[in-house]
Protein backbone atom coordinates (compact mmCIF):
# COMPACT_ATOMS: atom_id res chain seq x y z
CA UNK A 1 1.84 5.19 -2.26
CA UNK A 2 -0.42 2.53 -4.00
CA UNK A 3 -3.72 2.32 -2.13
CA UNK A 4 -3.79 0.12 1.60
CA UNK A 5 -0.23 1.83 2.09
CA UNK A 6 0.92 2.82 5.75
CA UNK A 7 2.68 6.11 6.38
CA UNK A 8 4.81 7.14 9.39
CA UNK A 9 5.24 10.91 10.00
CA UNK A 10 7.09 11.83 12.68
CA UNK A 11 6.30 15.14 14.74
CA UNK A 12 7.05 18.00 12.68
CA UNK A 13 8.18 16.25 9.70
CA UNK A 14 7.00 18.07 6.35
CA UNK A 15 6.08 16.09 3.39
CA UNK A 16 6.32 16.76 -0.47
CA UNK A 17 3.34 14.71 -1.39
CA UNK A 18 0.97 15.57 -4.47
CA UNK A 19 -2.38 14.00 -3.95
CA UNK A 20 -4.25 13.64 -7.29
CA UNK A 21 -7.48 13.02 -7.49
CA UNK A 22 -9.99 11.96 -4.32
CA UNK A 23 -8.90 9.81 -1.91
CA UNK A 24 -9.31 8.67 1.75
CA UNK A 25 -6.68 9.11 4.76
CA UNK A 26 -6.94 7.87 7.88
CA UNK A 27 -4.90 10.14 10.34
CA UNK A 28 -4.33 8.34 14.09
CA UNK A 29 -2.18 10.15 16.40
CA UNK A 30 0.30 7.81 18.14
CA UNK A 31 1.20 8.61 21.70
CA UNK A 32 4.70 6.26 21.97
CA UNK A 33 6.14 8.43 25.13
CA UNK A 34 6.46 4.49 26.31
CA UNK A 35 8.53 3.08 23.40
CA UNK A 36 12.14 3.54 23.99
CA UNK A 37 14.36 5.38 21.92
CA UNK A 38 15.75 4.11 19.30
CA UNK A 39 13.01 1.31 18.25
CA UNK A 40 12.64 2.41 15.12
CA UNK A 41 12.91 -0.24 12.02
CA UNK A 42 14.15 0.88 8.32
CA UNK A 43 10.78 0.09 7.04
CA UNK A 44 9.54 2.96 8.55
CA UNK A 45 11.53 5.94 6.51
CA UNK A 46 8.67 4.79 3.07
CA UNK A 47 4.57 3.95 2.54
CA UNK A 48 4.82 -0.07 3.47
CA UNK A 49 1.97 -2.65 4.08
CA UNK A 50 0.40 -4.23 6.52
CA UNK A 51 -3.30 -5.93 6.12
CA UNK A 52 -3.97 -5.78 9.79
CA UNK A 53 -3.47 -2.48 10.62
CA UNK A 54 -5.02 -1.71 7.31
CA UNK A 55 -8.00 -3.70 8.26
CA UNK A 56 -8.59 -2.04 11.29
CA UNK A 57 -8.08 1.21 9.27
CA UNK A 58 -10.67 0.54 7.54
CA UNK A 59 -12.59 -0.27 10.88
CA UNK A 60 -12.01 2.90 12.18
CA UNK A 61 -12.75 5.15 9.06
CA UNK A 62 -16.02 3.00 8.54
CA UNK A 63 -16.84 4.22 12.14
CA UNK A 64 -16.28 7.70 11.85
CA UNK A 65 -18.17 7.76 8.95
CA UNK A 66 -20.97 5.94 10.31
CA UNK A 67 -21.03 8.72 13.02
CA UNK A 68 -19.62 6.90 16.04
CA UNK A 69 -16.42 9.12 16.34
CA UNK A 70 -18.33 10.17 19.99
CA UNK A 71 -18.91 6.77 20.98
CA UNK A 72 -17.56 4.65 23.11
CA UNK A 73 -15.62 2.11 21.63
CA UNK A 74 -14.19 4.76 19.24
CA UNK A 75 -11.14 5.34 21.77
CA UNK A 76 -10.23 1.34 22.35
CA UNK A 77 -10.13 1.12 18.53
CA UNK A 78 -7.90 3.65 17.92
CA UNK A 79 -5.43 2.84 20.98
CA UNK A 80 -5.76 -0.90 19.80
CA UNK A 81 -4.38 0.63 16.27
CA UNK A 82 -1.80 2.05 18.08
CA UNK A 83 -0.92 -1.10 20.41
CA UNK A 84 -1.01 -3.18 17.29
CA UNK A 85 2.01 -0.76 15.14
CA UNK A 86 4.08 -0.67 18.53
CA UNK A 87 3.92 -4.50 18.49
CA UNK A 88 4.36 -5.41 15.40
CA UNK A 89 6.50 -2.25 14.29
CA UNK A 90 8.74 -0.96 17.17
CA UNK A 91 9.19 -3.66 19.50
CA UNK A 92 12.62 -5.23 18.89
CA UNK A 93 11.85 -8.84 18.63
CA UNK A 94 9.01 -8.06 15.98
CA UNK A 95 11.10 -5.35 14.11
CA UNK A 96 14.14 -8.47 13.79
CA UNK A 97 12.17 -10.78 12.54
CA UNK A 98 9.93 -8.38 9.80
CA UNK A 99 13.12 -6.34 8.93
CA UNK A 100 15.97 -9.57 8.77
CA UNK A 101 17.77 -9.53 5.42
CA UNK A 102 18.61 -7.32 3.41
CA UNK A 103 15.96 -5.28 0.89
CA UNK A 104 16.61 -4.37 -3.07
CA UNK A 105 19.39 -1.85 -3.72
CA UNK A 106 18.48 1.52 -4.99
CA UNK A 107 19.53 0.47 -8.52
CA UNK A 108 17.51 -2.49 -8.75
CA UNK A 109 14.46 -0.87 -7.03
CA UNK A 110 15.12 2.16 -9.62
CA UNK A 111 15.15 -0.60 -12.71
CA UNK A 112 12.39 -2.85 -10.87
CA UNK A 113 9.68 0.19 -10.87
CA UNK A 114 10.54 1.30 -14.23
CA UNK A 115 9.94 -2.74 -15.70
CA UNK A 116 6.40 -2.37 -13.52
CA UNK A 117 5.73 1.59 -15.10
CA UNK A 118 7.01 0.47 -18.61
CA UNK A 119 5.10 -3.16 -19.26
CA UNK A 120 1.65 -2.41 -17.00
CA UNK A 121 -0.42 -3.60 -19.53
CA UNK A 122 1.56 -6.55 -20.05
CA UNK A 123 1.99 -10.04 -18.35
CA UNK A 124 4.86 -9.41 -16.15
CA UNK A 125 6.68 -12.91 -14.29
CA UNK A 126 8.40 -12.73 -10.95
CA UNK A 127 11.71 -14.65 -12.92
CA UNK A 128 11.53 -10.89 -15.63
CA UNK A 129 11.50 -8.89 -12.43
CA UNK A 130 14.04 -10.90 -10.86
CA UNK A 131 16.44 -10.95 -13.99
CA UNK A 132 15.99 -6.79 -13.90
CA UNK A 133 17.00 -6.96 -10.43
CA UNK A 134 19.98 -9.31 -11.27
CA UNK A 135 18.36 -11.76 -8.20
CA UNK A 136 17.53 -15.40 -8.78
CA UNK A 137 13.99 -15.58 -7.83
CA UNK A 138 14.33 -16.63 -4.43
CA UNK A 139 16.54 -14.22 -3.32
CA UNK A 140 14.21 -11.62 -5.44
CA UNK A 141 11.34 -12.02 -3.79
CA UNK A 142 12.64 -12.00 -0.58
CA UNK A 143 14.49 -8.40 -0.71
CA UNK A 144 11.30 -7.45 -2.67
CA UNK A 145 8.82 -7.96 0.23
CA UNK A 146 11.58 -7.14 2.49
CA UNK A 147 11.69 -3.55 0.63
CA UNK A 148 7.77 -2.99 -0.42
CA UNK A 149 5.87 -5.16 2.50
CA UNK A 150 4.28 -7.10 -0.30
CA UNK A 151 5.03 -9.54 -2.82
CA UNK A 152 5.66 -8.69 -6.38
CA UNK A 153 2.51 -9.75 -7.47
CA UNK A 154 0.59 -7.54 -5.18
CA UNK A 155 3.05 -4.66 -5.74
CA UNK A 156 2.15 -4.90 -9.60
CA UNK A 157 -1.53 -5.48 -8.79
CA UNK A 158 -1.53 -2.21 -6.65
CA UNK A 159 0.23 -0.30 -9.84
CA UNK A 160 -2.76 -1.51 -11.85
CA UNK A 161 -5.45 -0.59 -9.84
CA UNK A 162 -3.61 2.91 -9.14
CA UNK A 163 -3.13 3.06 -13.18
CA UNK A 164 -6.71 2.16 -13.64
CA UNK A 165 -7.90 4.96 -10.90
CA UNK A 166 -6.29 7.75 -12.95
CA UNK A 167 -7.64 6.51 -16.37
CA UNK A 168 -11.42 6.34 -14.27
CA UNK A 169 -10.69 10.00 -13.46
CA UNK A 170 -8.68 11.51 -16.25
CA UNK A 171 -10.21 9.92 -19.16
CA UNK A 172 -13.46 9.49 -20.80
CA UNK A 173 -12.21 5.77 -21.71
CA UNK A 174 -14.72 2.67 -21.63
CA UNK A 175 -14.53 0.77 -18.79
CA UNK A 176 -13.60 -2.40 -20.87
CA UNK A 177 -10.69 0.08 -22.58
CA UNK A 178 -9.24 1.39 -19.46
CA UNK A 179 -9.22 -2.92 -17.67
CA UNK A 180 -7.14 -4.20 -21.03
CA UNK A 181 -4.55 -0.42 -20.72
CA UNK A 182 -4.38 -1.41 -16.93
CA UNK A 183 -3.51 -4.78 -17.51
CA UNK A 184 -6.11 -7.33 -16.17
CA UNK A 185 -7.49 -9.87 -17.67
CA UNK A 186 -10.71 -8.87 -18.68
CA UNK A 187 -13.17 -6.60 -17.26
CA UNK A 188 -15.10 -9.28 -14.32
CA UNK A 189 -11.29 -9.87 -12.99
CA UNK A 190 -10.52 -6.00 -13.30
CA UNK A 191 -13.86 -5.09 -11.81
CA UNK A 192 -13.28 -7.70 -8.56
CA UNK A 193 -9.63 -6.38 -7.71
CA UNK A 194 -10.42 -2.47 -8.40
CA UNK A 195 -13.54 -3.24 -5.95
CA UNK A 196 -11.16 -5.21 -3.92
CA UNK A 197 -8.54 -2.79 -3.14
CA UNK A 198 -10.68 0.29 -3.13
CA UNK A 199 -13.79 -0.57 -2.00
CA UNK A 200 -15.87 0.59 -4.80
CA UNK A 201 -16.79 -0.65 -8.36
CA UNK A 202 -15.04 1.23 -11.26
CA UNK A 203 -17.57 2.74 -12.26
CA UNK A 204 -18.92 4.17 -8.78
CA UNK A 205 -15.57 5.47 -8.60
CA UNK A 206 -15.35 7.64 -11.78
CA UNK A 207 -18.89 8.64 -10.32
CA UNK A 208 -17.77 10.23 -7.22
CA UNK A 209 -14.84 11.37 -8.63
């Protein structure tokens, strides 16, 4: 999952992750004995987005790390995390109108992803994406965020920054090097999105990691 991804588990489900490299994962434990059976949206079976409850993520983990996991407003936080997925995730008039339409096939997801893998450090148009989902645009970008939770744009911006994160940790590659292989811009615009979507600077990153 591309970094500001939300996960679902279920009780008891096992996963086959590999986690590479550091990272940072908020766990909160959802009590949803109140949320009838059955309230469950399709979204839910893969990583998908949401800035809100990624926000307040990001909230909470700032918190704990501060050292307020004792205090007070520690447990309104977390149940408002909680409150805030029920709403906007598993109660049915929410769930219609976030999961309505349909979402990209499993062929054109398959082809889409490879386009994204293959042409990273390339300039990459929604209409290219669209044609390798055999979508007009419209339609493309609907079933996109309707599949991912983002828009293509974002989705290939998250694929650079996770690119980039490797290179930062695998490689002894120049910062400049690894921006251009990751496809941004140049290295201010690369710099502003890595720092962006993970909080850090490239180069604090490769620090710590």
């Amino acid at each position: 999952p591309a970094p500001g991804s939300v996960i679902l588990l279920r009780d008891g489900e096992d996963t086959d992750w590999q986690l590479d490299g550091s990272f940072e994962m908020l766990h909160v434990y959802l009590n949803l004995e109140g949320v009838p059976e059955g309230m469950d949206a399709p979204h839910l079976s893969r990583p998908f987005r949401d800035p809100l409850l990624f926000q307040m993520g990001l909230t909470a983990g700032l918190a704990a790390r501060e050292g307020c996991g004792d205090s007070r407003y520690m447990a309104p936080l977390l149940e408002a995390i909680q409150q805030c997925f029920v709403d906007r995730h598993l109660v049915s008039g929410q769930v219609a109108t976030r999961v309505a339409g349909a979402g990209l096939s499993g062929p054109a997801r398959r082809r889409v992803e490879a386009m994204v893998r293959e042409r990273l450090a390339e300039r990459l148009s929604a209409h290219e994406m669209a044609a390798a989902a055999q979508l007009s645009v419209g339609h493309f970008n609907r079933a996109f965020r309707q599949t991912y939770g983002v828009s293509p744009y974002q989705y290939v911006l998250d694929q650079r920054v996770a690119h980039a994160s490797r290179l930062l940790r695998e490689t002894p590659l120049a910062l400049p090097d690894i921006a251009a292989a990751s496809g941004f811009k140049n290295y201010s615009n690369f710099g502003a999105q890595f720092r962006r979507s993970m909080g850090v600077s490239p180069r604090d990153y490769r620090q710590s990691s």
